[in-house]
C-alpha atoms as a PDB file:
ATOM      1  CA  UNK A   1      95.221 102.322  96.950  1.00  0.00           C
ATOM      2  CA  UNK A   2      96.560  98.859  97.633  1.00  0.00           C
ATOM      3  CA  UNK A   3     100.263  99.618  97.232  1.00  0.00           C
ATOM      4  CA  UNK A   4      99.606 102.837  99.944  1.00  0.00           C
ATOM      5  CA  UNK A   5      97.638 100.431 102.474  1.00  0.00           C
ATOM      6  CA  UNK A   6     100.317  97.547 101.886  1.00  0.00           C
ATOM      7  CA  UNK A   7     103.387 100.189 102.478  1.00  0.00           C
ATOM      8  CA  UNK A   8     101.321 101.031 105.425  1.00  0.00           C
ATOM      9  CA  UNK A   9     101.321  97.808 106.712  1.00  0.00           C
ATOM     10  CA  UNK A  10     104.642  96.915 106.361  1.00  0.00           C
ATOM     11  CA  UNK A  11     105.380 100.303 107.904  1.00  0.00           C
ATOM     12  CA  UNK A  12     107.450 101.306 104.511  1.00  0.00           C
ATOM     13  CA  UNK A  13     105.365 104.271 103.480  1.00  0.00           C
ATOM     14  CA  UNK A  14     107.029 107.208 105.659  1.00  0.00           C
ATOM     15  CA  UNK A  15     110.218 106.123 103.739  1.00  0.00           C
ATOM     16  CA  UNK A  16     108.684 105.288 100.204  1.00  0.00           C
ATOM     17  CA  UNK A  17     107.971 108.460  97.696  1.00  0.00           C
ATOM     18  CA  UNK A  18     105.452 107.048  95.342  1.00  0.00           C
ATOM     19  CA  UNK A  19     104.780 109.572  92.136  1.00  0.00           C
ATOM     20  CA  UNK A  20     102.163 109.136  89.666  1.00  0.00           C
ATOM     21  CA  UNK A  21     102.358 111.384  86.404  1.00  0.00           C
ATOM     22  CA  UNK A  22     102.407 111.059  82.818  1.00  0.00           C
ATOM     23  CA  UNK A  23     104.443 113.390  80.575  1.00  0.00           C
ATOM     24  CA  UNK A  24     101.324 115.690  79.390  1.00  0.00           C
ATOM     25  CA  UNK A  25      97.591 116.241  80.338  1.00  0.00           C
ATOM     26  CA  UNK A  26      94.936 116.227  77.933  1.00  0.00           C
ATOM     27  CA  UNK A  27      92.633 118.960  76.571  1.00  0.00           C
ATOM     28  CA  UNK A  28      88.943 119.345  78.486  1.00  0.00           C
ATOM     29  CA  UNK A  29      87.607 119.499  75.241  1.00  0.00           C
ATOM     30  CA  UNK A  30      87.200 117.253  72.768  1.00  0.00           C
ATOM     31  CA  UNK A  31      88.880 117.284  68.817  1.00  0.00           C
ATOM     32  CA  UNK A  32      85.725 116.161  67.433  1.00  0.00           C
ATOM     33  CA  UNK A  33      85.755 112.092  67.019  1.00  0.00           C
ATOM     34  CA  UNK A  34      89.253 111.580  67.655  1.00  0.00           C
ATOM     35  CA  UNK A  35      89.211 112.557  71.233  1.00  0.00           C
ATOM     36  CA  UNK A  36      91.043 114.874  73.493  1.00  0.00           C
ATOM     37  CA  UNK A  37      94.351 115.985  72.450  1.00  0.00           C
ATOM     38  CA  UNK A  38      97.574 116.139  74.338  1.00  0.00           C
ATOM     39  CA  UNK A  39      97.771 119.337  76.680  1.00  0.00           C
ATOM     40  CA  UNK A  40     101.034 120.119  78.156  1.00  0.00           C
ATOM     41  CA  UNK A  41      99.635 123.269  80.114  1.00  0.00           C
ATOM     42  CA  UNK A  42      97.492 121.789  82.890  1.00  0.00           C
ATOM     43  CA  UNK A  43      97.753 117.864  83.966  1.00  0.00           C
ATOM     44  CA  UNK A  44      97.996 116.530  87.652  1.00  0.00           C
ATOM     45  CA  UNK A  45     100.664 114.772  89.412  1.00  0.00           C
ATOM     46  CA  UNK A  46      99.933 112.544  92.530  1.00  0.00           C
ATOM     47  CA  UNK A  47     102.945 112.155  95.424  1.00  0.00           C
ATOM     48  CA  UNK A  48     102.494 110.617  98.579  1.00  0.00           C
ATOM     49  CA  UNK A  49     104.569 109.217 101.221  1.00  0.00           C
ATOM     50  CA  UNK A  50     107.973 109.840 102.138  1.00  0.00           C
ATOM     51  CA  UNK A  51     108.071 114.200 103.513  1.00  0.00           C
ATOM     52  CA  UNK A  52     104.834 114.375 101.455  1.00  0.00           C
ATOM     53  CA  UNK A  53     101.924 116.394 103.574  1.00  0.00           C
ATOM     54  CA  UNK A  54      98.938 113.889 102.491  1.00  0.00           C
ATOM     55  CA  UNK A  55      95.501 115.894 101.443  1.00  0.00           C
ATOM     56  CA  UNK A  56      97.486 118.555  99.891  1.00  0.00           C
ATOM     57  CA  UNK A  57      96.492 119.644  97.056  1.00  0.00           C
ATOM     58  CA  UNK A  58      98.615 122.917  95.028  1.00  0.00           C
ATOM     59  CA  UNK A  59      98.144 124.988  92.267  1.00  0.00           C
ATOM     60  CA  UNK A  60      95.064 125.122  90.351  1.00  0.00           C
ATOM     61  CA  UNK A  61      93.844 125.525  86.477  1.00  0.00           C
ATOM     62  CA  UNK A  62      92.149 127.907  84.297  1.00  0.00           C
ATOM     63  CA  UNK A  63      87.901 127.843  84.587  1.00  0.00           C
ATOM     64  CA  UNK A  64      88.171 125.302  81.665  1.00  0.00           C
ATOM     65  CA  UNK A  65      91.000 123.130  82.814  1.00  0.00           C
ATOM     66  CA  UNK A  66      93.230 123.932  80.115  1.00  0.00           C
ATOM     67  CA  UNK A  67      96.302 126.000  81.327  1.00  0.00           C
ATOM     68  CA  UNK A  68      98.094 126.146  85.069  1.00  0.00           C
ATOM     69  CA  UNK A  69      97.593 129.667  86.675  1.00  0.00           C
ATOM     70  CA  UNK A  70      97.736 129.440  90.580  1.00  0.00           C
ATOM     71  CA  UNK A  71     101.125 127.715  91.884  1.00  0.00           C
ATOM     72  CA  UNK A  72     102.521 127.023  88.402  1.00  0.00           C
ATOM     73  CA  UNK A  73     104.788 123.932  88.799  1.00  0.00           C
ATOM     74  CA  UNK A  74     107.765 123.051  86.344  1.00  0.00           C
ATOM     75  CA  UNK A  75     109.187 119.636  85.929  1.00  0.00           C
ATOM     76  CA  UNK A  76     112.300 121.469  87.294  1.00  0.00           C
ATOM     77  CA  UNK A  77     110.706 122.176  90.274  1.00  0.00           C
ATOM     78  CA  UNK A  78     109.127 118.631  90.781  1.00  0.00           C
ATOM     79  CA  UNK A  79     112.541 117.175  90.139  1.00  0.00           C
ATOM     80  CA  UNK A  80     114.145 119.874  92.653  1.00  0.00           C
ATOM     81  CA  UNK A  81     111.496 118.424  95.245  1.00  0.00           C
ATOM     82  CA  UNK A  82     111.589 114.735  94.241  1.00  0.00           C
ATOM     83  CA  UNK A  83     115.726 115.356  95.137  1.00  0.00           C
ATOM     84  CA  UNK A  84     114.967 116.898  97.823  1.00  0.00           C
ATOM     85  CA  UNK A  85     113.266 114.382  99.718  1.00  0.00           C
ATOM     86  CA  UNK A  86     116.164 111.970  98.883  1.00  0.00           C
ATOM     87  CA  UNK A  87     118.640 113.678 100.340  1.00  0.00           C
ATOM     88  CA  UNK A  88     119.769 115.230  97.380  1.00  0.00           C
ATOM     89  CA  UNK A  89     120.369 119.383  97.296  1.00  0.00           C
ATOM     90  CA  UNK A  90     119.909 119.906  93.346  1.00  0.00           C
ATOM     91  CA  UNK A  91     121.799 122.920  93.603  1.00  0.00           C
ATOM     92  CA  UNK A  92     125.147 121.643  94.726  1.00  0.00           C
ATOM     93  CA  UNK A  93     125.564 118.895  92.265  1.00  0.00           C
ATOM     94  CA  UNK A  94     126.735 120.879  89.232  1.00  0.00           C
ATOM     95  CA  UNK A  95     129.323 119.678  86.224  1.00  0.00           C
ATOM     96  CA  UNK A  96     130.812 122.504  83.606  1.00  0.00           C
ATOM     97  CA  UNK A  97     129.294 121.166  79.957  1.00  0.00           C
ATOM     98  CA  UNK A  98     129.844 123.476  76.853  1.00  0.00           C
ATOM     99  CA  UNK A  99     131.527 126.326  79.306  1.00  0.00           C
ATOM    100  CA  UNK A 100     128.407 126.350  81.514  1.00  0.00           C
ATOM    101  CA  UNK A 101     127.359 125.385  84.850  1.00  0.00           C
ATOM    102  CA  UNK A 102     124.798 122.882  84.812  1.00  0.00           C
ATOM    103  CA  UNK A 103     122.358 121.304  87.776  1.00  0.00           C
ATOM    104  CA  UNK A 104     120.514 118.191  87.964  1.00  0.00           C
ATOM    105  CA  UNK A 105     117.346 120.525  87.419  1.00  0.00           C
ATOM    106  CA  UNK A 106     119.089 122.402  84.901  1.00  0.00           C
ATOM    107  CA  UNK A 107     120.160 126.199  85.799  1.00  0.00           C
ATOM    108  CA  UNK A 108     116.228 125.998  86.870  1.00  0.00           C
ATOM    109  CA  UNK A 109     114.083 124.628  89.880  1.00  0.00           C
ATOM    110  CA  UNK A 110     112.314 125.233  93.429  1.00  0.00           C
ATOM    111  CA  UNK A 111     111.636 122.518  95.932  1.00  0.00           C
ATOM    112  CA  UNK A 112     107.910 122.924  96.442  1.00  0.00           C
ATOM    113  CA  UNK A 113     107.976 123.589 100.512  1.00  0.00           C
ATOM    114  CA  UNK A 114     104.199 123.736 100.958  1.00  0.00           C
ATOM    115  CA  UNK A 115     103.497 120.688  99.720  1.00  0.00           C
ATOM    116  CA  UNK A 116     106.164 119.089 102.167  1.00  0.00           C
ATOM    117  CA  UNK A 117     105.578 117.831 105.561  1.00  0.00           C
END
């Protein structure tokens, strides 16, 4: 919260894309007494700032918080709309590797419109 207020302060945060993720989620239940285990089919990923819509939230888990089902998002797609908002059309920056085409987002990705301002 205090990086958000002081980019809003200095009048930095329309112009500042701050992400917060990790690279997995973990289970809702627990493995006994070692804990919850990794889960790479439902986690959360906080954006905010620059071209994000603030409040938003998309997409939504199973009843038990285990796997994505409503607005499934793929890193492809997070890195389509993380380019996106710098500028950057994913699709047009392509290089030939191994006979193939290749993106920055892979031969996958979506910018995620709703969650844009």
């Amino acid at each position: 919260a205090a990086l958000l207020m002081d980019l809003k302060s200095r009048g930095l945060f329309d112009e500042t894309l701050v992400v917060w993720s990790g690279e997995f989620g973990r289970t809702p239940f627990s493995q006994g007494k070692d804990g919850r285990d990794h889960n790479p089919f439902g986690f959360s990923i906080w954006l905010a700032g620059a071209g994000i819509k603030g409040g938003t939230v998309y997409g939504a888990t199973d009843p038990y918080g285990y796997k994505a089902e409503k607005n499934v998002v793929t890193v492809h797609d997070l890195h389509a709309t993380i380019l996106h908002l710098l500028g950057i059309d994913h699709k047009q920056l392509t290089y030939r590797f191994s006979g193939r085409d290749i993106r920055l987002t892979d031969v996958y990705g979506d910018v995620i419109t709703k969650i844009l301002t």
